[in-house]
PDB file of N, CA and C in Angstrom:
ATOM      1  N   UNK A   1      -0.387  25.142 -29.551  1.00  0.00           N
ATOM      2  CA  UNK A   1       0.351  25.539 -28.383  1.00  0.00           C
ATOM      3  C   UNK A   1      -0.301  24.994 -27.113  1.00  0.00           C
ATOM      4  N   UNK A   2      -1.563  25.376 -27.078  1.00  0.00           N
ATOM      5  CA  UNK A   2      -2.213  24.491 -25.570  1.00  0.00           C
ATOM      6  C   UNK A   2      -2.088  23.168 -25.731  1.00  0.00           C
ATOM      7  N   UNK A   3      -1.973  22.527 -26.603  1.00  0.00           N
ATOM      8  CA  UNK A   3      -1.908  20.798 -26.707  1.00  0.00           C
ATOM      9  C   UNK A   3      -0.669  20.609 -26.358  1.00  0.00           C
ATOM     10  N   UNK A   4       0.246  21.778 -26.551  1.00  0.00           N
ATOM     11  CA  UNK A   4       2.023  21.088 -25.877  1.00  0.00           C
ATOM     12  C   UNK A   4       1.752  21.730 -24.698  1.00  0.00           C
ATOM     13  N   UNK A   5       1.338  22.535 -24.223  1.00  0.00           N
ATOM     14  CA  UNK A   5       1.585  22.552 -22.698  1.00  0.00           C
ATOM     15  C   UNK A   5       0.781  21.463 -21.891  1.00  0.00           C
ATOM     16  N   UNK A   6      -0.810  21.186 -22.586  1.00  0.00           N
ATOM     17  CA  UNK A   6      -1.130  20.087 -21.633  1.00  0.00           C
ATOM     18  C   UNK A   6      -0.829  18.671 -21.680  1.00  0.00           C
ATOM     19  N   UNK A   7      -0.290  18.490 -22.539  1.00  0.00           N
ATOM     20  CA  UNK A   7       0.772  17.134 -23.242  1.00  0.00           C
ATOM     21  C   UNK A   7       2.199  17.379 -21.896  1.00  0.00           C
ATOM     22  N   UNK A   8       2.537  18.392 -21.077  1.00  0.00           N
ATOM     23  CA  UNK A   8       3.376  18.540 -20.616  1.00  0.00           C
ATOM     24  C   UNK A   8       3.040  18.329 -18.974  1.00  0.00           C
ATOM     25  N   UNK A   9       2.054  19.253 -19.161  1.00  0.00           N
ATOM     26  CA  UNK A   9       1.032  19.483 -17.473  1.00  0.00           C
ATOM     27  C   UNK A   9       0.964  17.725 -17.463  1.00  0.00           C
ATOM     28  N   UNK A  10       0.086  16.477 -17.982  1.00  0.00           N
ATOM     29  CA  UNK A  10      -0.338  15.659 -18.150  1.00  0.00           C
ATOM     30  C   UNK A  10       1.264  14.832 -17.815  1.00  0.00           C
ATOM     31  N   UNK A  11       2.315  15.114 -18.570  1.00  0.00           N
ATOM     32  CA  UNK A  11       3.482  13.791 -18.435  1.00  0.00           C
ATOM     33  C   UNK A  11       4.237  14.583 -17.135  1.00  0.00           C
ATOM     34  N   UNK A  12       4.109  15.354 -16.942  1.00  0.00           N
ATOM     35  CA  UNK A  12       4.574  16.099 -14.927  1.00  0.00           C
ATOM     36  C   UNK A  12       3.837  15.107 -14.286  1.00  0.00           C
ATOM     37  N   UNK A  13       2.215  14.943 -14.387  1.00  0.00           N
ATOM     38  CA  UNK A  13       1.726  14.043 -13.552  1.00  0.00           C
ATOM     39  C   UNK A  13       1.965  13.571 -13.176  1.00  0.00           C
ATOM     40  N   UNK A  14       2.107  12.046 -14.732  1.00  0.00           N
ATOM     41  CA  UNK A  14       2.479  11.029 -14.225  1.00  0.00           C
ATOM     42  C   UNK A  14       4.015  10.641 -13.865  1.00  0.00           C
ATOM     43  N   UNK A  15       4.733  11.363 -13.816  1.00  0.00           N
ATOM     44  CA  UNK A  15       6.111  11.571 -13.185  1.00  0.00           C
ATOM     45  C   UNK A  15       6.263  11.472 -11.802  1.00  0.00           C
ATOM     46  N   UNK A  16       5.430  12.612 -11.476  1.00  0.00           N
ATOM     47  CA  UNK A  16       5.217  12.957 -10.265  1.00  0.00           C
ATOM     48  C   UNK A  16       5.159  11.799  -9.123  1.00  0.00           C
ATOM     49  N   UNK A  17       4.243  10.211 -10.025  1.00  0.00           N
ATOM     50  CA  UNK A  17       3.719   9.509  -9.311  1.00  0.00           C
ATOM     51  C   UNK A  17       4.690   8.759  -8.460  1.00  0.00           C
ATOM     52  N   UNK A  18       4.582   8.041  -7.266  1.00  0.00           N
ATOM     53  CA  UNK A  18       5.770   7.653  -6.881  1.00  0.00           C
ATOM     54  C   UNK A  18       5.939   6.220  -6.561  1.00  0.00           C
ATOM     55  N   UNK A  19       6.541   5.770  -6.662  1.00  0.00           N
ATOM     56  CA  UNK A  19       6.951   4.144  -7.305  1.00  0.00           C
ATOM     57  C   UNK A  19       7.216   3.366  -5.911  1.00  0.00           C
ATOM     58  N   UNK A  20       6.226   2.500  -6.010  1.00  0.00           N
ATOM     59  CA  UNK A  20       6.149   1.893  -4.533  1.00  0.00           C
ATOM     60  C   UNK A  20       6.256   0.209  -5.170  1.00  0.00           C
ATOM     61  N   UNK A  21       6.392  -0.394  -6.168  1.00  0.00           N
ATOM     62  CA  UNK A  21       6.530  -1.623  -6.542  1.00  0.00           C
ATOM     63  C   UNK A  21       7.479  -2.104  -5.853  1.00  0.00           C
ATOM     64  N   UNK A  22       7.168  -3.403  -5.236  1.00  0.00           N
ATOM     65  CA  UNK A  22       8.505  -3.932  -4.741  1.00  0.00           C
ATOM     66  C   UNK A  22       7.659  -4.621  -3.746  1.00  0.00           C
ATOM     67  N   UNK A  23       9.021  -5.399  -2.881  1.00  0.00           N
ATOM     68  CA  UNK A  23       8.925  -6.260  -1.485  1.00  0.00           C
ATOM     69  C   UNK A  23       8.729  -5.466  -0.177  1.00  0.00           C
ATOM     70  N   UNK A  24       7.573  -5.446   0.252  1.00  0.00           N
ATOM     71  CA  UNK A  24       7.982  -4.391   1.641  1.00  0.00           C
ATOM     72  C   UNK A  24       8.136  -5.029   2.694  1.00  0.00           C
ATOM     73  N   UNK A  25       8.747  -4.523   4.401  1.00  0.00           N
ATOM     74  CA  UNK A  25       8.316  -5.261   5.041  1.00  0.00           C
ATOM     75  C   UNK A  25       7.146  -4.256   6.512  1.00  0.00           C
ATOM     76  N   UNK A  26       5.466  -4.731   6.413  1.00  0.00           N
ATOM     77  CA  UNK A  26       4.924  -4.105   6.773  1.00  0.00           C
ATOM     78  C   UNK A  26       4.718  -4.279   8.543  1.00  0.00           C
ATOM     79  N   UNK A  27       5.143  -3.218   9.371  1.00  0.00           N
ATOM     80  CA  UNK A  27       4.245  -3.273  10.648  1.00  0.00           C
ATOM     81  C   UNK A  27       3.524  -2.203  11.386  1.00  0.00           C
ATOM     82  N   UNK A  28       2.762  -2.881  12.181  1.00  0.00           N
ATOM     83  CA  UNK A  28       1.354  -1.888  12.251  1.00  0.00           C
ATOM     84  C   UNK A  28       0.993  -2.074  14.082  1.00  0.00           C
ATOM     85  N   UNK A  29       0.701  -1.080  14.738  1.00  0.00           N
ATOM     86  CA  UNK A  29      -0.048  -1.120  15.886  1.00  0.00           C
ATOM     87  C   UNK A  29      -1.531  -1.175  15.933  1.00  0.00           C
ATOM     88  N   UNK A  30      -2.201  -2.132  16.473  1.00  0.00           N
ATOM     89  CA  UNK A  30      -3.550  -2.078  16.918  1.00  0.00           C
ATOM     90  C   UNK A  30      -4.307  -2.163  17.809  1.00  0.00           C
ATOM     91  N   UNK A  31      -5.236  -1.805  18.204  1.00  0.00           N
ATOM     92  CA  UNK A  31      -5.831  -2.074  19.968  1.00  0.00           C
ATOM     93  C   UNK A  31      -5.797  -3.594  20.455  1.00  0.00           C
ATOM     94  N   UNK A  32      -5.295  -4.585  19.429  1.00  0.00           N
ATOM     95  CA  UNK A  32      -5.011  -6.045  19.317  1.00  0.00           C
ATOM     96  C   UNK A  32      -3.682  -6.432  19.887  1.00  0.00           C
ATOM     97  N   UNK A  33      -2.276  -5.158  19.776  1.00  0.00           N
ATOM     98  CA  UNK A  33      -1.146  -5.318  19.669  1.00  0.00           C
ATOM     99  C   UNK A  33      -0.632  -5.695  18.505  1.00  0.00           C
ATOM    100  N   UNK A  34       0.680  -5.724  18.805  1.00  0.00           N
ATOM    101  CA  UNK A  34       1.661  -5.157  17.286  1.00  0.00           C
ATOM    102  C   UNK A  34       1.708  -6.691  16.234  1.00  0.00           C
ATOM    103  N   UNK A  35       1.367  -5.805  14.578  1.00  0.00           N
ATOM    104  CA  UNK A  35       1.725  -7.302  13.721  1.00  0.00           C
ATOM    105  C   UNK A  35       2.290  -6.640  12.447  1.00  0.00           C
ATOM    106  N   UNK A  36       2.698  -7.640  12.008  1.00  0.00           N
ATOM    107  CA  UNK A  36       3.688  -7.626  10.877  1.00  0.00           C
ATOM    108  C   UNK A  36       3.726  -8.566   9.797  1.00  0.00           C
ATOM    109  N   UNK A  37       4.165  -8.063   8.686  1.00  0.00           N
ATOM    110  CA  UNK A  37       3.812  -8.863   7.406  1.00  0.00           C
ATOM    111  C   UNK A  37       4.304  -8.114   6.235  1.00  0.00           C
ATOM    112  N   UNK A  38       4.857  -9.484   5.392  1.00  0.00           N
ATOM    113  CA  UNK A  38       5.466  -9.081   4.196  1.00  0.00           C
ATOM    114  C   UNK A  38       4.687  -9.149   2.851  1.00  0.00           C
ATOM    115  N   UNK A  39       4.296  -7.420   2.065  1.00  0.00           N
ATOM    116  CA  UNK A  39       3.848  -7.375   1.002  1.00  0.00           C
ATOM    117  C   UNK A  39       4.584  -6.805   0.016  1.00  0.00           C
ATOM    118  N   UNK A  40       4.127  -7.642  -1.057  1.00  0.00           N
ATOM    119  CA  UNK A  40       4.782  -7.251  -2.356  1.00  0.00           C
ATOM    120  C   UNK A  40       3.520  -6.954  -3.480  1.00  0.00           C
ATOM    121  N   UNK A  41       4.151  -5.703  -4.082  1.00  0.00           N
ATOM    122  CA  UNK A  41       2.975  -4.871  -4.420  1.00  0.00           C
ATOM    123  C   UNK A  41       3.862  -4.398  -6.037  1.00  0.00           C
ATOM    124  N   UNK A  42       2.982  -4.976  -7.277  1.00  0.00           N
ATOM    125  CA  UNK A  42       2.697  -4.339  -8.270  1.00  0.00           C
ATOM    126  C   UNK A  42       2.460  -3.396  -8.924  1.00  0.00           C
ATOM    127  N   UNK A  43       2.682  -2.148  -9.787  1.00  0.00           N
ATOM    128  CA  UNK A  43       2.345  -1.270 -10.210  1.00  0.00           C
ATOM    129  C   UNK A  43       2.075  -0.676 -11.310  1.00  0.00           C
ATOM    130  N   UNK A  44       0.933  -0.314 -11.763  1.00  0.00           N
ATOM    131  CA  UNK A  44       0.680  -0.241 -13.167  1.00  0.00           C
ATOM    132  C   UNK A  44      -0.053   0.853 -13.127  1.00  0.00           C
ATOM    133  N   UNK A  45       0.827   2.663 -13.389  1.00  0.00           N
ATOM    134  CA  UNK A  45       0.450   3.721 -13.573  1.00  0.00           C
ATOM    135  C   UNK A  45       0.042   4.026 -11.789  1.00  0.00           C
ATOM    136  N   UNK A  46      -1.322   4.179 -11.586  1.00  0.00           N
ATOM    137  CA  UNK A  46      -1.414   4.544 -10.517  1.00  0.00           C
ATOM    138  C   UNK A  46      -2.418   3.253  -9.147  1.00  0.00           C
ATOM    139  N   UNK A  47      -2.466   2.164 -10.457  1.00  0.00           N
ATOM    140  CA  UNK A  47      -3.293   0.957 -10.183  1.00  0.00           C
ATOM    141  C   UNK A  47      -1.858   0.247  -9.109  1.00  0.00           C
ATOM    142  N   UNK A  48      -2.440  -0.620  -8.262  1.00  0.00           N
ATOM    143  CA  UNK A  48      -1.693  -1.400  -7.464  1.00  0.00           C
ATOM    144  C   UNK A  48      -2.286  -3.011  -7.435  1.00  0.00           C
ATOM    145  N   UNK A  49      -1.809  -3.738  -7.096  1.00  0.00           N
ATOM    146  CA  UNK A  49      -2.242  -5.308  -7.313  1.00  0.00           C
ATOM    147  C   UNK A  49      -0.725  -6.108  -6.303  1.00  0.00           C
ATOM    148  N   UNK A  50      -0.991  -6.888  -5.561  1.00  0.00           N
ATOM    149  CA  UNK A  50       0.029  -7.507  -5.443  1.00  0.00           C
ATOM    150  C   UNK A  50      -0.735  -8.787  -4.394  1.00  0.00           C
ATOM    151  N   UNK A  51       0.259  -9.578  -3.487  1.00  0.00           N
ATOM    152  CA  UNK A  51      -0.218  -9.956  -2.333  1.00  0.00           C
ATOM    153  C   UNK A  51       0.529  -9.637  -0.693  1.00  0.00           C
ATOM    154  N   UNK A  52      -0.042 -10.027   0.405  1.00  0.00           N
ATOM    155  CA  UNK A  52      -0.242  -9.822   1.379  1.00  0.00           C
ATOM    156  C   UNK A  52       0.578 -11.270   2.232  1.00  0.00           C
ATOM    157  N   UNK A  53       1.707 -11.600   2.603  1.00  0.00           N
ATOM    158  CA  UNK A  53       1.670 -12.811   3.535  1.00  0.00           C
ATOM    159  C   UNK A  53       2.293 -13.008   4.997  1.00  0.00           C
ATOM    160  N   UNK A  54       1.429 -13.491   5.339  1.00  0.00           N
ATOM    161  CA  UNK A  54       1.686 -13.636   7.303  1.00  0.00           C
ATOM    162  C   UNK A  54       1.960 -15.307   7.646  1.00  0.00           C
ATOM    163  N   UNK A  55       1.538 -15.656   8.606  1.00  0.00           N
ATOM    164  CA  UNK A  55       0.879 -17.025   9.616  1.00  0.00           C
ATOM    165  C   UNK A  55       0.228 -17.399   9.258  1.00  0.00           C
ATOM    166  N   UNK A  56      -0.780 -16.560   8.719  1.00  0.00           N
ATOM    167  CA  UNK A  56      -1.674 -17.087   8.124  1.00  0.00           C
ATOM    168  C   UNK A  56      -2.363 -17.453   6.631  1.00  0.00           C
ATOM    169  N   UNK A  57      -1.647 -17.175   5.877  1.00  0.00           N
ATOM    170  CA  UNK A  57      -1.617 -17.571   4.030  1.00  0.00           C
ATOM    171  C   UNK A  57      -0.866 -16.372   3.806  1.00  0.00           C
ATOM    172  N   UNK A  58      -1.771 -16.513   2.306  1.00  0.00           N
ATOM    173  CA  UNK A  58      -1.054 -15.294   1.935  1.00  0.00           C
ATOM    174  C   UNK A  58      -2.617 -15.016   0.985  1.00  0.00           C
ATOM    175  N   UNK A  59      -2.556 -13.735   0.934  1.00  0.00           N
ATOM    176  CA  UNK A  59      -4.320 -12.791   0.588  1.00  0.00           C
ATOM    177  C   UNK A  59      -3.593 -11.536  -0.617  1.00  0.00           C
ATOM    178  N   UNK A  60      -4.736 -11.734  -1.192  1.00  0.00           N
ATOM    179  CA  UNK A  60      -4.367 -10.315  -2.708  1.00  0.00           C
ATOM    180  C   UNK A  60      -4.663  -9.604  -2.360  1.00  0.00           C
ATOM    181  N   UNK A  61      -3.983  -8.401  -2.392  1.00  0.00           N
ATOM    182  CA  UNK A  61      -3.934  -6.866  -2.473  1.00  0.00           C
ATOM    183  C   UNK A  61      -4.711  -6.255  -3.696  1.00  0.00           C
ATOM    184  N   UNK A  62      -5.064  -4.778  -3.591  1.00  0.00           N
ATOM    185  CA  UNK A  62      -5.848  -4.389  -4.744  1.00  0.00           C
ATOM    186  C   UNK A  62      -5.558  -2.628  -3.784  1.00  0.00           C
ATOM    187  N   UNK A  63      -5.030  -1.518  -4.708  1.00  0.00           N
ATOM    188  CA  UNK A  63      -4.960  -0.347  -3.709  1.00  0.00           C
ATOM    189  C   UNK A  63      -5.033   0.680  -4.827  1.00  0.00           C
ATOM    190  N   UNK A  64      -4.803   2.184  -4.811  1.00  0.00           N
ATOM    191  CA  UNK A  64      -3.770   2.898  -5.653  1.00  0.00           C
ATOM    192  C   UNK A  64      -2.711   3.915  -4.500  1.00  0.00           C
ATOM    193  N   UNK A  65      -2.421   4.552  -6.056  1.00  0.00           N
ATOM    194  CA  UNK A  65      -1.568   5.674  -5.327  1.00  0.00           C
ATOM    195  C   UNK A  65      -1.668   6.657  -6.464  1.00  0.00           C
ATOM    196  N   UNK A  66      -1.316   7.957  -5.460  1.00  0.00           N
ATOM    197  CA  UNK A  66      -1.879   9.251  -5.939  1.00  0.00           C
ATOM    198  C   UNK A  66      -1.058  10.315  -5.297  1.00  0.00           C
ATOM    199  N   UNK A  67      -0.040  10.911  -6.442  1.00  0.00           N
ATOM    200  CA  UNK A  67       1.289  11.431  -5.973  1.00  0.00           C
ATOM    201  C   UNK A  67       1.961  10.983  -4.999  1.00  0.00           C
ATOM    202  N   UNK A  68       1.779  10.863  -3.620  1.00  0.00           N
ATOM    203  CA  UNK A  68       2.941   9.922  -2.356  1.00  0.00           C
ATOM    204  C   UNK A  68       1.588   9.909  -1.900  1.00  0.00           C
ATOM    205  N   UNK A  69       0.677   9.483  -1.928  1.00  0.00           N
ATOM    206  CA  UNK A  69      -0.512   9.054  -1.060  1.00  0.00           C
ATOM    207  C   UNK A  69      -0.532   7.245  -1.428  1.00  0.00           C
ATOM    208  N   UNK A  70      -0.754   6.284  -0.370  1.00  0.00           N
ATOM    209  CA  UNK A  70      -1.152   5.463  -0.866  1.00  0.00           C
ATOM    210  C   UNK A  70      -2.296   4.849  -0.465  1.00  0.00           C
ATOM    211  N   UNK A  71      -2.784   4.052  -1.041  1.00  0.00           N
ATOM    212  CA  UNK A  71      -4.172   3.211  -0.479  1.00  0.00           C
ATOM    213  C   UNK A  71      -4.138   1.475  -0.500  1.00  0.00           C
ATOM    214  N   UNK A  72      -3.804   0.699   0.072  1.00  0.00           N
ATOM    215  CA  UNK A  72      -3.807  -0.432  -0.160  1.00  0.00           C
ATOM    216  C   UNK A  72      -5.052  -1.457   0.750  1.00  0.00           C
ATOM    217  N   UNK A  73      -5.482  -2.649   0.544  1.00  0.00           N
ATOM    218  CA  UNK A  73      -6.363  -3.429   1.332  1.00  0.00           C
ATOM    219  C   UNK A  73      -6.387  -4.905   0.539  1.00  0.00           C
ATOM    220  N   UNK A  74      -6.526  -5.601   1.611  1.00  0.00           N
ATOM    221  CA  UNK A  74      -6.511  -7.146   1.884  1.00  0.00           C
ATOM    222  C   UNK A  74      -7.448  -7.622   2.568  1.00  0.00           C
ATOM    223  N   UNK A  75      -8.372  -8.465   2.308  1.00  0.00           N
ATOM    224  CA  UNK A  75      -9.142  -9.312   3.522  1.00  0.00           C
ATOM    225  C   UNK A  75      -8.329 -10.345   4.311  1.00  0.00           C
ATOM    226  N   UNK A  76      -8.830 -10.975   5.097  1.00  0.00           N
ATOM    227  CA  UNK A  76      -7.972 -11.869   5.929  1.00  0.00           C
ATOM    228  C   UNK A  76      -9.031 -12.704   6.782  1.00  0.00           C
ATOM    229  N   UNK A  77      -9.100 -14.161   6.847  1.00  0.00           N
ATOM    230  CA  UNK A  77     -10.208 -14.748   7.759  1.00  0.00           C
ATOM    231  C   UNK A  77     -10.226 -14.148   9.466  1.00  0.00           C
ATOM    232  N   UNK A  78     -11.292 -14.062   9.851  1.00  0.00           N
ATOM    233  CA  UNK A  78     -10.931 -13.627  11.223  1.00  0.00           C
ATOM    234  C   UNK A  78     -12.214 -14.313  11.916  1.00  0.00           C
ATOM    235  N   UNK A  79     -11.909 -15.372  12.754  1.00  0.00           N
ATOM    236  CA  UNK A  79     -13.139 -16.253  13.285  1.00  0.00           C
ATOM    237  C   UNK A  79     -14.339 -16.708  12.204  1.00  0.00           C
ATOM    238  N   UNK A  80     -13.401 -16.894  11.379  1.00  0.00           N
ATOM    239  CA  UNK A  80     -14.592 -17.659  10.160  1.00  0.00           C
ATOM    240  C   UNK A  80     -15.642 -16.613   9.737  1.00  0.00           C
ATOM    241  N   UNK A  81     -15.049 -15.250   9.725  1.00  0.00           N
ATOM    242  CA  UNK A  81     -15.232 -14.228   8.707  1.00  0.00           C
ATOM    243  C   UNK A  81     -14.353 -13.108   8.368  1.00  0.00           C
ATOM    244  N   UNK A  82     -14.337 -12.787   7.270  1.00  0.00           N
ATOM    245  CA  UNK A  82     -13.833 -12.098   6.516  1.00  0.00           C
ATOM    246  C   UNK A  82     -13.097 -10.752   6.975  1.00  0.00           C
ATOM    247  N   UNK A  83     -12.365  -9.930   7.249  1.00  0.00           N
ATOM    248  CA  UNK A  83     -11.677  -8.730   7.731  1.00  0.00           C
ATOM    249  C   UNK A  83     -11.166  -8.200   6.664  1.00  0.00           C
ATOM    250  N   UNK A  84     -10.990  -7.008   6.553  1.00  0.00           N
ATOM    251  CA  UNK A  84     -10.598  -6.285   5.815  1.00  0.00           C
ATOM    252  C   UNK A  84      -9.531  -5.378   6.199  1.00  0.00           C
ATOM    253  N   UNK A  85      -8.584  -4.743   6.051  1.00  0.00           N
ATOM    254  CA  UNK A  85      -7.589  -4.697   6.277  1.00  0.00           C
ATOM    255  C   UNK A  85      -6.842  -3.173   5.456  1.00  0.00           C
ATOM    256  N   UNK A  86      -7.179  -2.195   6.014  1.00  0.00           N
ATOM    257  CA  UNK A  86      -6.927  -0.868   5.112  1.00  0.00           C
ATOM    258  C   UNK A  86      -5.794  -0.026   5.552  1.00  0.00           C
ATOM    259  N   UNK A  87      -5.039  -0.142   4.523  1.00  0.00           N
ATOM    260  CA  UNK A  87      -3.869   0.647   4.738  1.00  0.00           C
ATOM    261  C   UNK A  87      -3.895   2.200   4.070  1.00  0.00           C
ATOM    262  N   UNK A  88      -3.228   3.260   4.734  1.00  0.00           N
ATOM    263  CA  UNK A  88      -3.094   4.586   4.178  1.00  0.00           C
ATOM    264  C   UNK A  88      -2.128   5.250   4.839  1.00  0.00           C
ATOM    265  N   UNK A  89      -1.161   5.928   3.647  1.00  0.00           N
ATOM    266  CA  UNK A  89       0.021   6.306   4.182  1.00  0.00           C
ATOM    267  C   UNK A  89       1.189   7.206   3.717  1.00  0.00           C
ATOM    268  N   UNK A  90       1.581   7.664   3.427  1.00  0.00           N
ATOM    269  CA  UNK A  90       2.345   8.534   2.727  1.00  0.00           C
ATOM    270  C   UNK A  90       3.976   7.712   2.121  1.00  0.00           C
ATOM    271  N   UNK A  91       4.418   8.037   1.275  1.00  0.00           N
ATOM    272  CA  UNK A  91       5.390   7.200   0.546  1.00  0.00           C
ATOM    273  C   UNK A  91       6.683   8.344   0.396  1.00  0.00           C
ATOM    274  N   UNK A  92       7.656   7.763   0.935  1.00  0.00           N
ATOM    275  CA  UNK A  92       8.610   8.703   1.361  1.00  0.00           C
ATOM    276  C   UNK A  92      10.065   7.714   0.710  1.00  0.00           C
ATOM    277  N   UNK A  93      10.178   7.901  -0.637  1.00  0.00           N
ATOM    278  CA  UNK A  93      11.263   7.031  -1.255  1.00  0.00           C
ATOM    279  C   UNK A  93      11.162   5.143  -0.541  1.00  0.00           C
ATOM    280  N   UNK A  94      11.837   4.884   0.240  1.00  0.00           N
ATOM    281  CA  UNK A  94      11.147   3.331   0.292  1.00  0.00           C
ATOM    282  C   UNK A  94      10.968   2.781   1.865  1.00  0.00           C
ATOM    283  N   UNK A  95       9.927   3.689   2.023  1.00  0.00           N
ATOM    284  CA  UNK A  95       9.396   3.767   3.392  1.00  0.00           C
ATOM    285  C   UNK A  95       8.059   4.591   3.212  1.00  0.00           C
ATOM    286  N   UNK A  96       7.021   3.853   4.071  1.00  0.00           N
ATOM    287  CA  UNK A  96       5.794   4.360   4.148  1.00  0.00           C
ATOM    288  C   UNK A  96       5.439   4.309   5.327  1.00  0.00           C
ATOM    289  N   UNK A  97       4.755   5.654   5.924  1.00  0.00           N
ATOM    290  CA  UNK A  97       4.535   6.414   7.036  1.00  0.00           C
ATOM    291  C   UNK A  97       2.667   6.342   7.240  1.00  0.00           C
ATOM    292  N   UNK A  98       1.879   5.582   7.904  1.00  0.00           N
ATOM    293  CA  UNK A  98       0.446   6.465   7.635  1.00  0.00           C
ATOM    294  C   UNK A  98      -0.131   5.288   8.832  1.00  0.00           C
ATOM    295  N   UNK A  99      -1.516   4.959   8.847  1.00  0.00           N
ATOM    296  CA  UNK A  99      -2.130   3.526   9.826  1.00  0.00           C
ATOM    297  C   UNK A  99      -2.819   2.662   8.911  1.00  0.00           C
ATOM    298  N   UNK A 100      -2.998   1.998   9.821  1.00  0.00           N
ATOM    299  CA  UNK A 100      -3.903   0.577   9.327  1.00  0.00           C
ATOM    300  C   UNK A 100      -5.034   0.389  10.051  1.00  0.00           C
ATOM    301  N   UNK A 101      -6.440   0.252   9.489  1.00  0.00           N
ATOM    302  CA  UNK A 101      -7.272  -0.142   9.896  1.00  0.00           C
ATOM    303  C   UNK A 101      -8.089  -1.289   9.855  1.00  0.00           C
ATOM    304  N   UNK A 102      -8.289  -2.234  10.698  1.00  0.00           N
ATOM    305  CA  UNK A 102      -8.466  -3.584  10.725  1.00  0.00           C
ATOM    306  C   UNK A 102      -9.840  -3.799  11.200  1.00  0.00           C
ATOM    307  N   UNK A 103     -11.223  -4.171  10.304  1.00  0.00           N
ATOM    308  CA  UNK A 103     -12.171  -4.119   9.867  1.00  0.00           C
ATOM    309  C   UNK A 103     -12.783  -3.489  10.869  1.00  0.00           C
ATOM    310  N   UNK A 104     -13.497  -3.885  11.989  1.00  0.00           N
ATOM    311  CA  UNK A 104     -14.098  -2.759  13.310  1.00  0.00           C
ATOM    312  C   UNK A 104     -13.393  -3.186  14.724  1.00  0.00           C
ATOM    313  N   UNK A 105     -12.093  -3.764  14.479  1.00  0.00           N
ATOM    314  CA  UNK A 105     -11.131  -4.030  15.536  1.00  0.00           C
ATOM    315  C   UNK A 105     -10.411  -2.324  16.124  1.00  0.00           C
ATOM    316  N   UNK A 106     -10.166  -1.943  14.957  1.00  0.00           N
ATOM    317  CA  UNK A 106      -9.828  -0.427  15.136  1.00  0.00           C
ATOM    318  C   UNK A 106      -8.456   0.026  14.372  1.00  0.00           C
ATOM    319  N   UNK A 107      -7.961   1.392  14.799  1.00  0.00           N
ATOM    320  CA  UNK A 107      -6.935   1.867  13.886  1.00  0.00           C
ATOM    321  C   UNK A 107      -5.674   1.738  14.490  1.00  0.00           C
ATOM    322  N   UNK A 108      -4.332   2.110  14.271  1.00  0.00           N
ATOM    323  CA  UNK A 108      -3.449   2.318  14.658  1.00  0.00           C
ATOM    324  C   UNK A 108      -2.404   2.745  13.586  1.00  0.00           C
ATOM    325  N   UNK A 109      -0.796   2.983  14.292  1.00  0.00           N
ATOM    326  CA  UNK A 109       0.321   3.453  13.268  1.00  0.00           C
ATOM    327  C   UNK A 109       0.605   2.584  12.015  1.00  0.00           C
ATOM    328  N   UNK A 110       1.190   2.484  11.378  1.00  0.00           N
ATOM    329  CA  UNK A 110       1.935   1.503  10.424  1.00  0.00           C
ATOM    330  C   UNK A 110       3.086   2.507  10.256  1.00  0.00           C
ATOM    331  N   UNK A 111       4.029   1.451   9.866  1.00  0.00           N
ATOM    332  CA  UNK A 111       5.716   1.632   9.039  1.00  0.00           C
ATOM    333  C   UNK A 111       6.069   0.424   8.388  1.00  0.00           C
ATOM    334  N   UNK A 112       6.133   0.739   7.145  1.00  0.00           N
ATOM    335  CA  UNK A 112       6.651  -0.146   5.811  1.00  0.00           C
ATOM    336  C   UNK A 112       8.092   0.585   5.190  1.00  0.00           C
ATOM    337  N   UNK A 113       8.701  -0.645   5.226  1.00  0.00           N
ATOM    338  CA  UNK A 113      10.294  -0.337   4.558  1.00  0.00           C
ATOM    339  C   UNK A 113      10.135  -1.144   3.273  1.00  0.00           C
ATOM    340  N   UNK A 114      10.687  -0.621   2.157  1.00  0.00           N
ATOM    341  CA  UNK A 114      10.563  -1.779   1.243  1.00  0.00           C
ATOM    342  C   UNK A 114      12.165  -2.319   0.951  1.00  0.00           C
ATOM    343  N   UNK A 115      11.784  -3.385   1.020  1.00  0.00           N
ATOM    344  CA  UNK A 115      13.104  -4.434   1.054  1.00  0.00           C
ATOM    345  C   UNK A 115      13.806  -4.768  -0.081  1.00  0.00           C
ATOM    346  N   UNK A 116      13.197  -4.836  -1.224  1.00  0.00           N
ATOM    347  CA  UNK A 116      13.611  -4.738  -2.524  1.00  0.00           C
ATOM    348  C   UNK A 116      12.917  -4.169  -3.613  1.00  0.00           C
ATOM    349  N   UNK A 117      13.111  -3.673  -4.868  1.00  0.00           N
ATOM    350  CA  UNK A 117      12.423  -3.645  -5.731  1.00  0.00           C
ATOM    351  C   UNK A 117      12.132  -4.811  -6.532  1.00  0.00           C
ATOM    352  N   UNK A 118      10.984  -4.432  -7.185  1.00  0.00           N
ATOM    353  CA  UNK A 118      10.895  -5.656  -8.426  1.00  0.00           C
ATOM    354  C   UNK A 118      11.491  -5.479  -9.550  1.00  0.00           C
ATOM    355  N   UNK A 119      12.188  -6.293 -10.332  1.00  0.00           N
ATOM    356  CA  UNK A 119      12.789  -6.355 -11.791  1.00  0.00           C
ATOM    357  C   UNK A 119      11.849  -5.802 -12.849  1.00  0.00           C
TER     358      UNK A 119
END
């Protein structure tokens, strides 16, 4: 009997989780002023993987998510070093609400719509 309820507790979980795979389109305020960029993001359970592309290439993603929480990050060259690029935000069917923080440039809002799903 406890093995079917936590066989149950356990598949609620991962139900629960909320499905952010797809094309988004991301923009963000920073003490830099406003930027924007299109990511498409992978999903496998609660693992994330995708990439990141602007003006300037395009950079791999690596994040999770954890019930409507998400976590995503990208580096990006910035004067011939490296930036990092941290997103956190809440996932609200196919729109994400939370900021972005851009390595010690500083924080600000973000809003991501996602534009399509993936097949």
């Amino acid at each position: 009997m406890l093995s079917v309820l936590m066989t149950l507790m356990v598949s609620a979980l991962v139900f629960a989780q909320a499905d952010v795979a797809g094309n988004w389109r991301v923009e963000f305020v920073v003490p830099t002023g406003e930027m924007a960029t299109n990511m498409t993001i992978n999903q496998k359970g609660t693992t994330l993987s995708g990439r990141v592309v602007n003006e300037d290439g395009e950079f791999p993603l690596e994040g999770t998510i954890v019930d409507d929480q998400i976590t995503v990050e990208w580096t990006v060259p910035e004067q011939g070093k490296p930036m990092k690029i941290v997103v956190r935000g809440k996932v609200r069917g196919d729109e994400i609400e939370g900021t972005a923080r851009l390595g010690n440039v500083g924080e600000g809002s973000l809003y991501a719509r996602r534009m399509s799903r993936n097949p």
